[in-house]
PDBML (XML) file of the C-alpha atoms, coordinates in Angstrom:
<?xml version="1.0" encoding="UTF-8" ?>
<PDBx:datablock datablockName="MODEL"
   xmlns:PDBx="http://pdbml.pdb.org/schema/pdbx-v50.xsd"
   xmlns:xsi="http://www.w3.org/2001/XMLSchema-instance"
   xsi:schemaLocation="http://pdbml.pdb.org/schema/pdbx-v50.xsd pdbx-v50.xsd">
   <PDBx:atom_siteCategory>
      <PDBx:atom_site id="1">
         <PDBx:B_iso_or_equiv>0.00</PDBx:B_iso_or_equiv>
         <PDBx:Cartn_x>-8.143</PDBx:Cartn_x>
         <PDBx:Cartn_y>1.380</PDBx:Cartn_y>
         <PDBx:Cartn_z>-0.721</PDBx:Cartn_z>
         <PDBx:auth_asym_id>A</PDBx:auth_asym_id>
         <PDBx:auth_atom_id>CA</PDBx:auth_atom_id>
         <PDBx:auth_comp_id>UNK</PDBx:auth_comp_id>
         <PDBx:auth_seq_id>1</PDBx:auth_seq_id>
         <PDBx:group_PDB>ATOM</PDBx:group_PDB>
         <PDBx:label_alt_id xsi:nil="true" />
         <PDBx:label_asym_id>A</PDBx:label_asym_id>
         <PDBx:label_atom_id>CA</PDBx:label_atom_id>
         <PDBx:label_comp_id>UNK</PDBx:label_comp_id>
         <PDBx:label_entity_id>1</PDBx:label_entity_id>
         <PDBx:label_seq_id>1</PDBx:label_seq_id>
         <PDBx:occupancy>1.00</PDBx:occupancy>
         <PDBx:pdbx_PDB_model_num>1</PDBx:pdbx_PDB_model_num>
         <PDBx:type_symbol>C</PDBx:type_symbol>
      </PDBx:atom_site>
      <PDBx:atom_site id="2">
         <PDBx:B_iso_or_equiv>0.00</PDBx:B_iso_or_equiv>
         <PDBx:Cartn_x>-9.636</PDBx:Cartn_x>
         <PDBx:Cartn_y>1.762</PDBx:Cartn_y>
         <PDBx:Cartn_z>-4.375</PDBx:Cartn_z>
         <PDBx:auth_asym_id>A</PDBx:auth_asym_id>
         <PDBx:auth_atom_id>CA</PDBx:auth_atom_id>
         <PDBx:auth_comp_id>UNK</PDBx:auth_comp_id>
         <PDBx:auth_seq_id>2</PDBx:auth_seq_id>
         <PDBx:group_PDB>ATOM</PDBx:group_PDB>
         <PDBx:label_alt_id xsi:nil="true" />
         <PDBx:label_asym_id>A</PDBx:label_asym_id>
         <PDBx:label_atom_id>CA</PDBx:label_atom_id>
         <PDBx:label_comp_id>UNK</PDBx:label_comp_id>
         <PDBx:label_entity_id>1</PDBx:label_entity_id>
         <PDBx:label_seq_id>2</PDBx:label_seq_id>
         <PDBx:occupancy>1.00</PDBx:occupancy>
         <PDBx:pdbx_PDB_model_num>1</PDBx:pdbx_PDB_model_num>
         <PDBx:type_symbol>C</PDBx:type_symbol>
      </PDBx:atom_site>
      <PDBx:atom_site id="3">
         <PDBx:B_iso_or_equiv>0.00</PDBx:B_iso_or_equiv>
         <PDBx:Cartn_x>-9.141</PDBx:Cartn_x>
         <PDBx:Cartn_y>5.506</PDBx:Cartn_y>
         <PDBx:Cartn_z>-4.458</PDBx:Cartn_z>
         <PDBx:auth_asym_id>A</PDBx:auth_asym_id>
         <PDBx:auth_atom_id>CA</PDBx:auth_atom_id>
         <PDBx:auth_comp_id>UNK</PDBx:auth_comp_id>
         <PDBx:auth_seq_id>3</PDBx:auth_seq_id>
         <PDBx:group_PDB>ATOM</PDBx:group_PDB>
         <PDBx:label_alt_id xsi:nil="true" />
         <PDBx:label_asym_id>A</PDBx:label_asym_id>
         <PDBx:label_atom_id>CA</PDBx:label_atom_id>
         <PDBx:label_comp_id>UNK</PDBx:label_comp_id>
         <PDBx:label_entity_id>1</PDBx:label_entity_id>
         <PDBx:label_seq_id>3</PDBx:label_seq_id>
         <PDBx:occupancy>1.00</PDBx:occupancy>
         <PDBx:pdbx_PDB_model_num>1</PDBx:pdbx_PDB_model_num>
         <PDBx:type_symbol>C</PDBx:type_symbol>
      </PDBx:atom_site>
      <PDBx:atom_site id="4">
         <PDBx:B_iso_or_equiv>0.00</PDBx:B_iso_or_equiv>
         <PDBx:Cartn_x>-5.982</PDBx:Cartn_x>
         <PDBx:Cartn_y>5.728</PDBx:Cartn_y>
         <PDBx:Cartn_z>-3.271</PDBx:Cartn_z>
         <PDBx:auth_asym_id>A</PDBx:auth_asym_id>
         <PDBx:auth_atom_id>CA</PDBx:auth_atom_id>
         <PDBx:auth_comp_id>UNK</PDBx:auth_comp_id>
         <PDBx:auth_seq_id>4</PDBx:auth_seq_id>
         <PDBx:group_PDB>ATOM</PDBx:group_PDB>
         <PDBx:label_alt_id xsi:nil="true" />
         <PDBx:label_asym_id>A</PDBx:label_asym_id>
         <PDBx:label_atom_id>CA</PDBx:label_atom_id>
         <PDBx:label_comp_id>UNK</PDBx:label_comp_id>
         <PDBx:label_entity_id>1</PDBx:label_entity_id>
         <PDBx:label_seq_id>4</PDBx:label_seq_id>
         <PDBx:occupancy>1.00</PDBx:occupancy>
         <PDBx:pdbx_PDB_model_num>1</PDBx:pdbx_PDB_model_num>
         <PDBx:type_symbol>C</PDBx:type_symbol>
      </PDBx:atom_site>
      <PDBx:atom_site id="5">
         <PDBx:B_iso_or_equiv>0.00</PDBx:B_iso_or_equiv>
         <PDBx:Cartn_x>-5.038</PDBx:Cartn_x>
         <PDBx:Cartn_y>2.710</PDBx:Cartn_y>
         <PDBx:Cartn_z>-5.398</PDBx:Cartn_z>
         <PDBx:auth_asym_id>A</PDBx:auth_asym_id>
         <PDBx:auth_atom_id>CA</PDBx:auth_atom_id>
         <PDBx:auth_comp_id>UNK</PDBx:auth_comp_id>
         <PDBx:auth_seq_id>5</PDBx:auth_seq_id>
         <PDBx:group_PDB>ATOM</PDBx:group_PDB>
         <PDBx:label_alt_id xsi:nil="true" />
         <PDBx:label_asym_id>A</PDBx:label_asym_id>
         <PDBx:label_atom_id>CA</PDBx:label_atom_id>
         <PDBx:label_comp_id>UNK</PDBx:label_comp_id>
         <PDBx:label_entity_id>1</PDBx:label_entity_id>
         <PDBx:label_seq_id>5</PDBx:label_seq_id>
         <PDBx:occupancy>1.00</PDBx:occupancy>
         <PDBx:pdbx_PDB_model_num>1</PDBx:pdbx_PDB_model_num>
         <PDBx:type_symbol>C</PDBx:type_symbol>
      </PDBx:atom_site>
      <PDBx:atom_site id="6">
         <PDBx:B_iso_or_equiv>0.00</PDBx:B_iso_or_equiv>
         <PDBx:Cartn_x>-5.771</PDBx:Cartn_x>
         <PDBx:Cartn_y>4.789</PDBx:Cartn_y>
         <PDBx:Cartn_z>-8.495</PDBx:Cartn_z>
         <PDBx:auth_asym_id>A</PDBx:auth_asym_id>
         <PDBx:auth_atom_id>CA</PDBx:auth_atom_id>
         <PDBx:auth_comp_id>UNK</PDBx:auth_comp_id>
         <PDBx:auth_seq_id>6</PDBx:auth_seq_id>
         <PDBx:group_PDB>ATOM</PDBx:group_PDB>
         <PDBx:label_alt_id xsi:nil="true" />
         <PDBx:label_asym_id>A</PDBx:label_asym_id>
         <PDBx:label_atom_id>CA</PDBx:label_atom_id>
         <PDBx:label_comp_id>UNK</PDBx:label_comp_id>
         <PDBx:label_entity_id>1</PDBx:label_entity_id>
         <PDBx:label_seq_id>6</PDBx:label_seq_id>
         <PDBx:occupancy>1.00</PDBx:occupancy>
         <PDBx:pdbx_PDB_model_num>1</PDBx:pdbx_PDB_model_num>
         <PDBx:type_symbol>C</PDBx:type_symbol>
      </PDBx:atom_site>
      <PDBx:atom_site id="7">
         <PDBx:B_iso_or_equiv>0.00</PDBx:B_iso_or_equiv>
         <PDBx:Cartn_x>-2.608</PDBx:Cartn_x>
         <PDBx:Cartn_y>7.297</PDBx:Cartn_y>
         <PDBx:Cartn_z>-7.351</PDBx:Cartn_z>
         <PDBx:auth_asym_id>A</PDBx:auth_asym_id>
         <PDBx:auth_atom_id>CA</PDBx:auth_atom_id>
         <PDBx:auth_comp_id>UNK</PDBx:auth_comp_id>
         <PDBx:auth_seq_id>7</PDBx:auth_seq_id>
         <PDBx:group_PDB>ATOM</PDBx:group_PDB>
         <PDBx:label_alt_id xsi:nil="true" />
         <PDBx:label_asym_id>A</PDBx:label_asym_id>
         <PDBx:label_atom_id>CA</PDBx:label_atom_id>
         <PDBx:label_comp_id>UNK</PDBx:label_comp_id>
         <PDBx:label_entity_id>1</PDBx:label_entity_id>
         <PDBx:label_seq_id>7</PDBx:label_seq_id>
         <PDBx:occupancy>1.00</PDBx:occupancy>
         <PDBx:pdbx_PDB_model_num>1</PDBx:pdbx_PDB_model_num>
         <PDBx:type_symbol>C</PDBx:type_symbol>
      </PDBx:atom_site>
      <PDBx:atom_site id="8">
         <PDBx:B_iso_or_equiv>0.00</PDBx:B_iso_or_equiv>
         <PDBx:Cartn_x>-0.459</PDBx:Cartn_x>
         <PDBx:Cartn_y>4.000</PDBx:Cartn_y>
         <PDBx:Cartn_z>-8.048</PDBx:Cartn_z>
         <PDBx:auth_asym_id>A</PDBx:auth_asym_id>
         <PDBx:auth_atom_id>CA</PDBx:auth_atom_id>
         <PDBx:auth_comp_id>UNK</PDBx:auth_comp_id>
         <PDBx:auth_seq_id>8</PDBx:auth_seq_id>
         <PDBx:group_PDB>ATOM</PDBx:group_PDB>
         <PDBx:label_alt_id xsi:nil="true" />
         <PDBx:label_asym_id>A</PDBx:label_asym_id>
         <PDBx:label_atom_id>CA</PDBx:label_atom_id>
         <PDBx:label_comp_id>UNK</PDBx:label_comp_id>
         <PDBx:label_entity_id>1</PDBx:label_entity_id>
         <PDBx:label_seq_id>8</PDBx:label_seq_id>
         <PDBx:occupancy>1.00</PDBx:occupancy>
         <PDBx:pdbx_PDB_model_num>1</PDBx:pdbx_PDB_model_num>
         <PDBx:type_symbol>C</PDBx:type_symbol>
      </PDBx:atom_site>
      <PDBx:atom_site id="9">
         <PDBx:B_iso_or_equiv>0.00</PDBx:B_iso_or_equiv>
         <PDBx:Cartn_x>-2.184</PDBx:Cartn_x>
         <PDBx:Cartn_y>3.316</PDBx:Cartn_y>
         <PDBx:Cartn_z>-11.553</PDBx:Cartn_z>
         <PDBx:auth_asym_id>A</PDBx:auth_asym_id>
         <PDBx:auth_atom_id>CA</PDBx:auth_atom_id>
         <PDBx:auth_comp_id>UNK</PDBx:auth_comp_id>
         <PDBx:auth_seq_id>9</PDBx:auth_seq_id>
         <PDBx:group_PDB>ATOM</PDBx:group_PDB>
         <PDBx:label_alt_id xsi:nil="true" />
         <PDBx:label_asym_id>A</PDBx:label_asym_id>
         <PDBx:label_atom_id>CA</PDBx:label_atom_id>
         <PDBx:label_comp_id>UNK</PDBx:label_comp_id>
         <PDBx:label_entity_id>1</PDBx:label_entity_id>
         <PDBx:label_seq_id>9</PDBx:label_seq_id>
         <PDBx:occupancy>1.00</PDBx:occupancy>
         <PDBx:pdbx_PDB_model_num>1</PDBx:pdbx_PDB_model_num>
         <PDBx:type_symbol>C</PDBx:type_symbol>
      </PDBx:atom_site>
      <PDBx:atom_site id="10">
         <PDBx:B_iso_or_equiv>0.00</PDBx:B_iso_or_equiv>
         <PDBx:Cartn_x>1.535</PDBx:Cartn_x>
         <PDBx:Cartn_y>2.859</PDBx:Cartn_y>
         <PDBx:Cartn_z>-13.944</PDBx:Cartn_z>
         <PDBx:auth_asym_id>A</PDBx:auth_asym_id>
         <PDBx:auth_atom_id>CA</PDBx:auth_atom_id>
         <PDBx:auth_comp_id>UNK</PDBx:auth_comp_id>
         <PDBx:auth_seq_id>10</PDBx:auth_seq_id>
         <PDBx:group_PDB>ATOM</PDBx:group_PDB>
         <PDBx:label_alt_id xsi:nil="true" />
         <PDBx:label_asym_id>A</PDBx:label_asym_id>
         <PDBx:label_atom_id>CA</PDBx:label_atom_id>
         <PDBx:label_comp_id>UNK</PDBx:label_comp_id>
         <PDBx:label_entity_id>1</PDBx:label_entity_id>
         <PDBx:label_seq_id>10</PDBx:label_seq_id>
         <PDBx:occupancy>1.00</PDBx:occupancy>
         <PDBx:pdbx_PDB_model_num>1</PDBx:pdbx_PDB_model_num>
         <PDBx:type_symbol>C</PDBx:type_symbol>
      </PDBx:atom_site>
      <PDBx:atom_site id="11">
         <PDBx:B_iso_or_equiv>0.00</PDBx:B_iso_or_equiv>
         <PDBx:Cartn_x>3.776</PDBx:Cartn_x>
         <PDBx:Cartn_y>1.963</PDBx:Cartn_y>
         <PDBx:Cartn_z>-11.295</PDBx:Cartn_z>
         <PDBx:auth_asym_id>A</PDBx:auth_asym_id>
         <PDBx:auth_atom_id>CA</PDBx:auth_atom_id>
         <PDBx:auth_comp_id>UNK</PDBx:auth_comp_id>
         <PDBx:auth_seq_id>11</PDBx:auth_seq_id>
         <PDBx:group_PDB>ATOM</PDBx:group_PDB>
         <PDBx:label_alt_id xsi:nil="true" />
         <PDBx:label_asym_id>A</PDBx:label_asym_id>
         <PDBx:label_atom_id>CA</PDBx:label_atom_id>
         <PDBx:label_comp_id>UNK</PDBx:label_comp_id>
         <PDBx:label_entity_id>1</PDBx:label_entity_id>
         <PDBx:label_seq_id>11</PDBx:label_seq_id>
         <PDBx:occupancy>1.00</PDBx:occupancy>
         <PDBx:pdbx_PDB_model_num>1</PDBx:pdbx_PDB_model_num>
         <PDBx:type_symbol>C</PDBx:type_symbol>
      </PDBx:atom_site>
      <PDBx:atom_site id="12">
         <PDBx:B_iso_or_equiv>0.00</PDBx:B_iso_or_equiv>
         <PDBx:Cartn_x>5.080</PDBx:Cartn_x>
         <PDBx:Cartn_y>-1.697</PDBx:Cartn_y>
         <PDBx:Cartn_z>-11.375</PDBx:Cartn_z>
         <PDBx:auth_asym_id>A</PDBx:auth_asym_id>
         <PDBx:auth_atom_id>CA</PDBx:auth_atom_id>
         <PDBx:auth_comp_id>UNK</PDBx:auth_comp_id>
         <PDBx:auth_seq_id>12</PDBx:auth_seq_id>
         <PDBx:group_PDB>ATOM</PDBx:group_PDB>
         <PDBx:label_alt_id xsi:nil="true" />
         <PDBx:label_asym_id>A</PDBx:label_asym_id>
         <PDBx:label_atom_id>CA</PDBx:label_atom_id>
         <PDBx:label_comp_id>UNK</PDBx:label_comp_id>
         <PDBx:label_entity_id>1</PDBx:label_entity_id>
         <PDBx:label_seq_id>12</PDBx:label_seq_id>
         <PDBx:occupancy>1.00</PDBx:occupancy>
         <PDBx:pdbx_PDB_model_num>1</PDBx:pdbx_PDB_model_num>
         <PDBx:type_symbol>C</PDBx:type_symbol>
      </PDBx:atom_site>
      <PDBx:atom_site id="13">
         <PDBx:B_iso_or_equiv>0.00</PDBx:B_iso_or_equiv>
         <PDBx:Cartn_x>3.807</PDBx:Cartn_x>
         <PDBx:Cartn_y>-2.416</PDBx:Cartn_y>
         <PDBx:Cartn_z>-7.699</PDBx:Cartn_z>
         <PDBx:auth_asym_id>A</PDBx:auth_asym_id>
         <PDBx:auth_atom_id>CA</PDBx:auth_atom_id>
         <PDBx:auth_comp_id>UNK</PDBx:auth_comp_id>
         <PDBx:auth_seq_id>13</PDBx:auth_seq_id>
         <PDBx:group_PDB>ATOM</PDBx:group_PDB>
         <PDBx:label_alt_id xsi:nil="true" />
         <PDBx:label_asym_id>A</PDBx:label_asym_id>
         <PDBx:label_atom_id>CA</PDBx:label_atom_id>
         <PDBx:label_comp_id>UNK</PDBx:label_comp_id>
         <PDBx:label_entity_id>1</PDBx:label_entity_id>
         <PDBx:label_seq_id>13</PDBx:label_seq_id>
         <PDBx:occupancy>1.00</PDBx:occupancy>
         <PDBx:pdbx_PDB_model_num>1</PDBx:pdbx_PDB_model_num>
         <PDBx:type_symbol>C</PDBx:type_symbol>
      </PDBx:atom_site>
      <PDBx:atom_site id="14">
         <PDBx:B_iso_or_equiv>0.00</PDBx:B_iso_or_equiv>
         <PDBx:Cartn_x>1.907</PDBx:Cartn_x>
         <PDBx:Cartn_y>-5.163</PDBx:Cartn_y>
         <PDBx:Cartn_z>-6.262</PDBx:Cartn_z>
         <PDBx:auth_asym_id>A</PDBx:auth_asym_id>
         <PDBx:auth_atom_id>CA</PDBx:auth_atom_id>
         <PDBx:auth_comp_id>UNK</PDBx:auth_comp_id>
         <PDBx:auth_seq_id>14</PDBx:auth_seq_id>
         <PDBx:group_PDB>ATOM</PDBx:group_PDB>
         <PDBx:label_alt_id xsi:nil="true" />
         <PDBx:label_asym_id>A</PDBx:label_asym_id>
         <PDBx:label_atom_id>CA</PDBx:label_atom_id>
         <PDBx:label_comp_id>UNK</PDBx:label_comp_id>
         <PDBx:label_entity_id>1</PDBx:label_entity_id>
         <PDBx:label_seq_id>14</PDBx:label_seq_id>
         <PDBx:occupancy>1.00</PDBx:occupancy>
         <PDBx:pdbx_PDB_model_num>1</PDBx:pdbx_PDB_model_num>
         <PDBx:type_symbol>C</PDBx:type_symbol>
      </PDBx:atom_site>
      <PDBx:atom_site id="15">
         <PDBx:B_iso_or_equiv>0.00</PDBx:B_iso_or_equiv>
         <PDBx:Cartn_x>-0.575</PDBx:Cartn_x>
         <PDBx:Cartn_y>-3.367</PDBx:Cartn_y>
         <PDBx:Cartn_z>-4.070</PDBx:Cartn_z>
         <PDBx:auth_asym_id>A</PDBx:auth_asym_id>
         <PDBx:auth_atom_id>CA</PDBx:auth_atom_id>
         <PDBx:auth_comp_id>UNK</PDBx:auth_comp_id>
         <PDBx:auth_seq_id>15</PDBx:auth_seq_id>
         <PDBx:group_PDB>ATOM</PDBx:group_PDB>
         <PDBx:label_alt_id xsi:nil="true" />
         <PDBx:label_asym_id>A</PDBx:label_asym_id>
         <PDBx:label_atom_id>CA</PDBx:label_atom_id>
         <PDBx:label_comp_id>UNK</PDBx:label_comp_id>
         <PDBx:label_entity_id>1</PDBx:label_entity_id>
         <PDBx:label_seq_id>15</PDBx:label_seq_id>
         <PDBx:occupancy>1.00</PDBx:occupancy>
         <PDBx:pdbx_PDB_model_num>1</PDBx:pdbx_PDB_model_num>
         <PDBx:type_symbol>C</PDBx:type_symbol>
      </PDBx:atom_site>
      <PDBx:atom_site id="16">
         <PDBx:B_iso_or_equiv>0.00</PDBx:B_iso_or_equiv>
         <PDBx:Cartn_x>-2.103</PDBx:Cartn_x>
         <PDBx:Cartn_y>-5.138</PDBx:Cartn_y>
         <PDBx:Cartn_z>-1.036</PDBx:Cartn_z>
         <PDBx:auth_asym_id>A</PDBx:auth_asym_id>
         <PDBx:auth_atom_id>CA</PDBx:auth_atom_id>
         <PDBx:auth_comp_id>UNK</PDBx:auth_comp_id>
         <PDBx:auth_seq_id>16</PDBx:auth_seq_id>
         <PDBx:group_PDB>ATOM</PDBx:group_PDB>
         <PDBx:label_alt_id xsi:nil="true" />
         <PDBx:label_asym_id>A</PDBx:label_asym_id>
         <PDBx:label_atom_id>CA</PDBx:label_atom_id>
         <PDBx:label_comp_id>UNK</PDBx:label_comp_id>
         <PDBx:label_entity_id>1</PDBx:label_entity_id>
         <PDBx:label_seq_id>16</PDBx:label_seq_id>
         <PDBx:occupancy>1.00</PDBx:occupancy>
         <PDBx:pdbx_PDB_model_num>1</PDBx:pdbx_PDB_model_num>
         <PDBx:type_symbol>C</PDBx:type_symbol>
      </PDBx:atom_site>
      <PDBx:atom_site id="17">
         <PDBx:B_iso_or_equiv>0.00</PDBx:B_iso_or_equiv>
         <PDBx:Cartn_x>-5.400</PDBx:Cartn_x>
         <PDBx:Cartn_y>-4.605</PDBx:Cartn_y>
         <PDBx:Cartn_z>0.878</PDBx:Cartn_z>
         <PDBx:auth_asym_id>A</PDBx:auth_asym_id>
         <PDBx:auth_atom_id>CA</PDBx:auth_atom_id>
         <PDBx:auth_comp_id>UNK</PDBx:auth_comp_id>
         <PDBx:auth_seq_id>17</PDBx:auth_seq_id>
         <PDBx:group_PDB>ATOM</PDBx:group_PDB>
         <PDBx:label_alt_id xsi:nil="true" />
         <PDBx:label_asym_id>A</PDBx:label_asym_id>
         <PDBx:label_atom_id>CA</PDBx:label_atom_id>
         <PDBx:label_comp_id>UNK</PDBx:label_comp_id>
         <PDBx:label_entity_id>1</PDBx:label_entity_id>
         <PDBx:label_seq_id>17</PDBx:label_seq_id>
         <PDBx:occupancy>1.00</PDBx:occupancy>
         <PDBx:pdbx_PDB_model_num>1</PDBx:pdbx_PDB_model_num>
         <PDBx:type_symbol>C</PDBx:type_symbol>
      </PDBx:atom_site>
      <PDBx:atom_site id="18">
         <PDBx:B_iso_or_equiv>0.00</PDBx:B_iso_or_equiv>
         <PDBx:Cartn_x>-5.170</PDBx:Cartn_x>
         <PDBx:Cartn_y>-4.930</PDBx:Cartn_y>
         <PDBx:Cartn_z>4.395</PDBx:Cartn_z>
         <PDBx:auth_asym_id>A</PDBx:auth_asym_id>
         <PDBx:auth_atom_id>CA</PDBx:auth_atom_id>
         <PDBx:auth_comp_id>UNK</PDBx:auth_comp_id>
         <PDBx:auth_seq_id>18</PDBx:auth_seq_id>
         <PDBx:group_PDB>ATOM</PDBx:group_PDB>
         <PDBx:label_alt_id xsi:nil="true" />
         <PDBx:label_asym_id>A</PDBx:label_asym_id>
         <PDBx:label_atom_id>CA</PDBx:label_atom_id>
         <PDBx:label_comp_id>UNK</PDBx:label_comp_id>
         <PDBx:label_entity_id>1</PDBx:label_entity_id>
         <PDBx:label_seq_id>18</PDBx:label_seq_id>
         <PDBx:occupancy>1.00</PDBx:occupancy>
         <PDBx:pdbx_PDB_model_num>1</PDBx:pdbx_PDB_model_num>
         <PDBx:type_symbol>C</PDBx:type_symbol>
      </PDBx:atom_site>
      <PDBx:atom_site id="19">
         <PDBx:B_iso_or_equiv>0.00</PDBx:B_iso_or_equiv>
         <PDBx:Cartn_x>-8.825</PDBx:Cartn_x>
         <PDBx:Cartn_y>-5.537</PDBx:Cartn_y>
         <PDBx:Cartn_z>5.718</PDBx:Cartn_z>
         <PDBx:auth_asym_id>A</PDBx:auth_asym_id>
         <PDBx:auth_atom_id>CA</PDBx:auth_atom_id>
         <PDBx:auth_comp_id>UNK</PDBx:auth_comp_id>
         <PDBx:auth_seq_id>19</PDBx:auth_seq_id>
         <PDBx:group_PDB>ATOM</PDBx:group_PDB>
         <PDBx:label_alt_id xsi:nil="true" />
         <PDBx:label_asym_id>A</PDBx:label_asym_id>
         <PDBx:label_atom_id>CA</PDBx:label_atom_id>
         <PDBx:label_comp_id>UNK</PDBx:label_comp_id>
         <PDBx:label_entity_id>1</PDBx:label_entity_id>
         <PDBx:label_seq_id>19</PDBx:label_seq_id>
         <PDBx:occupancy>1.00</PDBx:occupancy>
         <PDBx:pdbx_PDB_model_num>1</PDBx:pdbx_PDB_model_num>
         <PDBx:type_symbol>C</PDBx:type_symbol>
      </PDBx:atom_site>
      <PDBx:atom_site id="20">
         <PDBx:B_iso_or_equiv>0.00</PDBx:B_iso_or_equiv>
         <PDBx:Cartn_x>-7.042</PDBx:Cartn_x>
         <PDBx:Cartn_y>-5.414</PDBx:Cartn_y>
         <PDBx:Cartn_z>9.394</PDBx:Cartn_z>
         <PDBx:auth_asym_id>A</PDBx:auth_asym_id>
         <PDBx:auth_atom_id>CA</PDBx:auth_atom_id>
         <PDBx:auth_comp_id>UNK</PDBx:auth_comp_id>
         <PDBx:auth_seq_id>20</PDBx:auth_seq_id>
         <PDBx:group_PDB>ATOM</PDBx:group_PDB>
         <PDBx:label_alt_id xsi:nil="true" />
         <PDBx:label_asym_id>A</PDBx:label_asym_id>
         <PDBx:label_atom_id>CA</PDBx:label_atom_id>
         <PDBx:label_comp_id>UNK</PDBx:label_comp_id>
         <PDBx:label_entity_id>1</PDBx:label_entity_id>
         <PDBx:label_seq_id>20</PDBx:label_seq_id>
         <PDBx:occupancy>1.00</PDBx:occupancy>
         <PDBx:pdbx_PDB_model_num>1</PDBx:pdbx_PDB_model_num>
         <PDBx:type_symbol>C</PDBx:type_symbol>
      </PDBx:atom_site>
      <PDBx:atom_site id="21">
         <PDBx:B_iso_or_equiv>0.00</PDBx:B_iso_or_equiv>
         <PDBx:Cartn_x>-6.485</PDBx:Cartn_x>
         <PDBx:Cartn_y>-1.593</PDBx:Cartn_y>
         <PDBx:Cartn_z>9.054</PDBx:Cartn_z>
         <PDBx:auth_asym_id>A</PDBx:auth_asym_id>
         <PDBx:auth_atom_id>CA</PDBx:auth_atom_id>
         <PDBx:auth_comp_id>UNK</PDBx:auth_comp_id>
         <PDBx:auth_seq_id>21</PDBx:auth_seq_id>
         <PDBx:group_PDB>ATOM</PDBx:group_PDB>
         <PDBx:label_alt_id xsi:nil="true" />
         <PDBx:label_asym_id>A</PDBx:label_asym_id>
         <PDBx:label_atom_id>CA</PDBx:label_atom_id>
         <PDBx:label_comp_id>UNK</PDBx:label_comp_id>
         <PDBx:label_entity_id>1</PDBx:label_entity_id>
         <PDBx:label_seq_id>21</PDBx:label_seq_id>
         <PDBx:occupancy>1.00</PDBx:occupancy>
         <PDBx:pdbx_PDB_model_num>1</PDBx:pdbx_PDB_model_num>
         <PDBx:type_symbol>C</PDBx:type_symbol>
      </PDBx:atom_site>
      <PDBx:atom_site id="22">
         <PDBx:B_iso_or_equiv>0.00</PDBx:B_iso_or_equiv>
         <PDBx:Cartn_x>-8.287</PDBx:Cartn_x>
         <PDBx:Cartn_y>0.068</PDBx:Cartn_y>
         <PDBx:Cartn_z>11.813</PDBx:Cartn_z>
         <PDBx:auth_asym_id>A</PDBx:auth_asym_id>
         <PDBx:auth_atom_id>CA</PDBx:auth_atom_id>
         <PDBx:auth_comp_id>UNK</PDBx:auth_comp_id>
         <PDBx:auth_seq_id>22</PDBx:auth_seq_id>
         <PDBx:group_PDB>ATOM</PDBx:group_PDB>
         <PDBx:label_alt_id xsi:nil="true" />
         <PDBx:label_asym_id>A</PDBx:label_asym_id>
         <PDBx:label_atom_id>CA</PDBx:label_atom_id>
         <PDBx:label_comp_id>UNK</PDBx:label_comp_id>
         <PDBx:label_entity_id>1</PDBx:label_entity_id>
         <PDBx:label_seq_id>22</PDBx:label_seq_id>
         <PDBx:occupancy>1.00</PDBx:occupancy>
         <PDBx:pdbx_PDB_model_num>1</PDBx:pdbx_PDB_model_num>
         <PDBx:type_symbol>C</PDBx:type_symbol>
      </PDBx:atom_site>
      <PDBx:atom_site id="23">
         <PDBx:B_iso_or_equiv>0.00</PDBx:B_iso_or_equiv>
         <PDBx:Cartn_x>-6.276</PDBx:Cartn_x>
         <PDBx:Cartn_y>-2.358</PDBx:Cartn_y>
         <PDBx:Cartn_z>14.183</PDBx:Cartn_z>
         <PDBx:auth_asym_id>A</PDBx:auth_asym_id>
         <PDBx:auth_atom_id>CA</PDBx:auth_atom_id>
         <PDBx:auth_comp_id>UNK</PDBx:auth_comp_id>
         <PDBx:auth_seq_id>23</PDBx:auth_seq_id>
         <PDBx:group_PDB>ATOM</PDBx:group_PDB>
         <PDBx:label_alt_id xsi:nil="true" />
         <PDBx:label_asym_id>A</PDBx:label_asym_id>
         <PDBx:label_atom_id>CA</PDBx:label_atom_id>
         <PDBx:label_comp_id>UNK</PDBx:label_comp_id>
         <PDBx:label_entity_id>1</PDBx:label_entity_id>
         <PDBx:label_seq_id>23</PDBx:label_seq_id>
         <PDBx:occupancy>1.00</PDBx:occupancy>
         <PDBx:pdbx_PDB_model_num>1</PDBx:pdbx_PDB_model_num>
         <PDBx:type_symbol>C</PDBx:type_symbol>
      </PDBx:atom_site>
      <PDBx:atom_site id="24">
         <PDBx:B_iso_or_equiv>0.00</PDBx:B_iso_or_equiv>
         <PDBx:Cartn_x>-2.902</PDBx:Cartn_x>
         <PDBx:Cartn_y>-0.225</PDBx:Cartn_y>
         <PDBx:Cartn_z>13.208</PDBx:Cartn_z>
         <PDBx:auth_asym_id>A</PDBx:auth_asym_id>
         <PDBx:auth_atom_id>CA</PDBx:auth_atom_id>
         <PDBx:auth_comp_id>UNK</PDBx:auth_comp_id>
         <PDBx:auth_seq_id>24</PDBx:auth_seq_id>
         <PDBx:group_PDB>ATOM</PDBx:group_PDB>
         <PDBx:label_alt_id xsi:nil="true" />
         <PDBx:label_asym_id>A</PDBx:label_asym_id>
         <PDBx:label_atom_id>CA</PDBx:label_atom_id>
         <PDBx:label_comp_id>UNK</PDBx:label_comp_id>
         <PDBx:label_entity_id>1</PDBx:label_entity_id>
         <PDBx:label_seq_id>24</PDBx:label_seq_id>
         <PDBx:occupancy>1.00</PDBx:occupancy>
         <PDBx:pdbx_PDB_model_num>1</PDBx:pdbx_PDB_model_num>
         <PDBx:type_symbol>C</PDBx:type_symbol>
      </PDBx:atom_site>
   </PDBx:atom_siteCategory>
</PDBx:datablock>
């Protein structure tokens, strides 16, 4: 999640960590 999170760096998003991931 933190390195991809850096891709979004600028963009007016609200970014969300799902710690539930590996379920699907």
């Amino acid at each position: 999640a933190e390195r991809v999170a850096t891709a979004l760096e600028g963009l007016a998003v609200e970014v969300v960590v799902n710690p539930a991931h590996r379920k699907g």
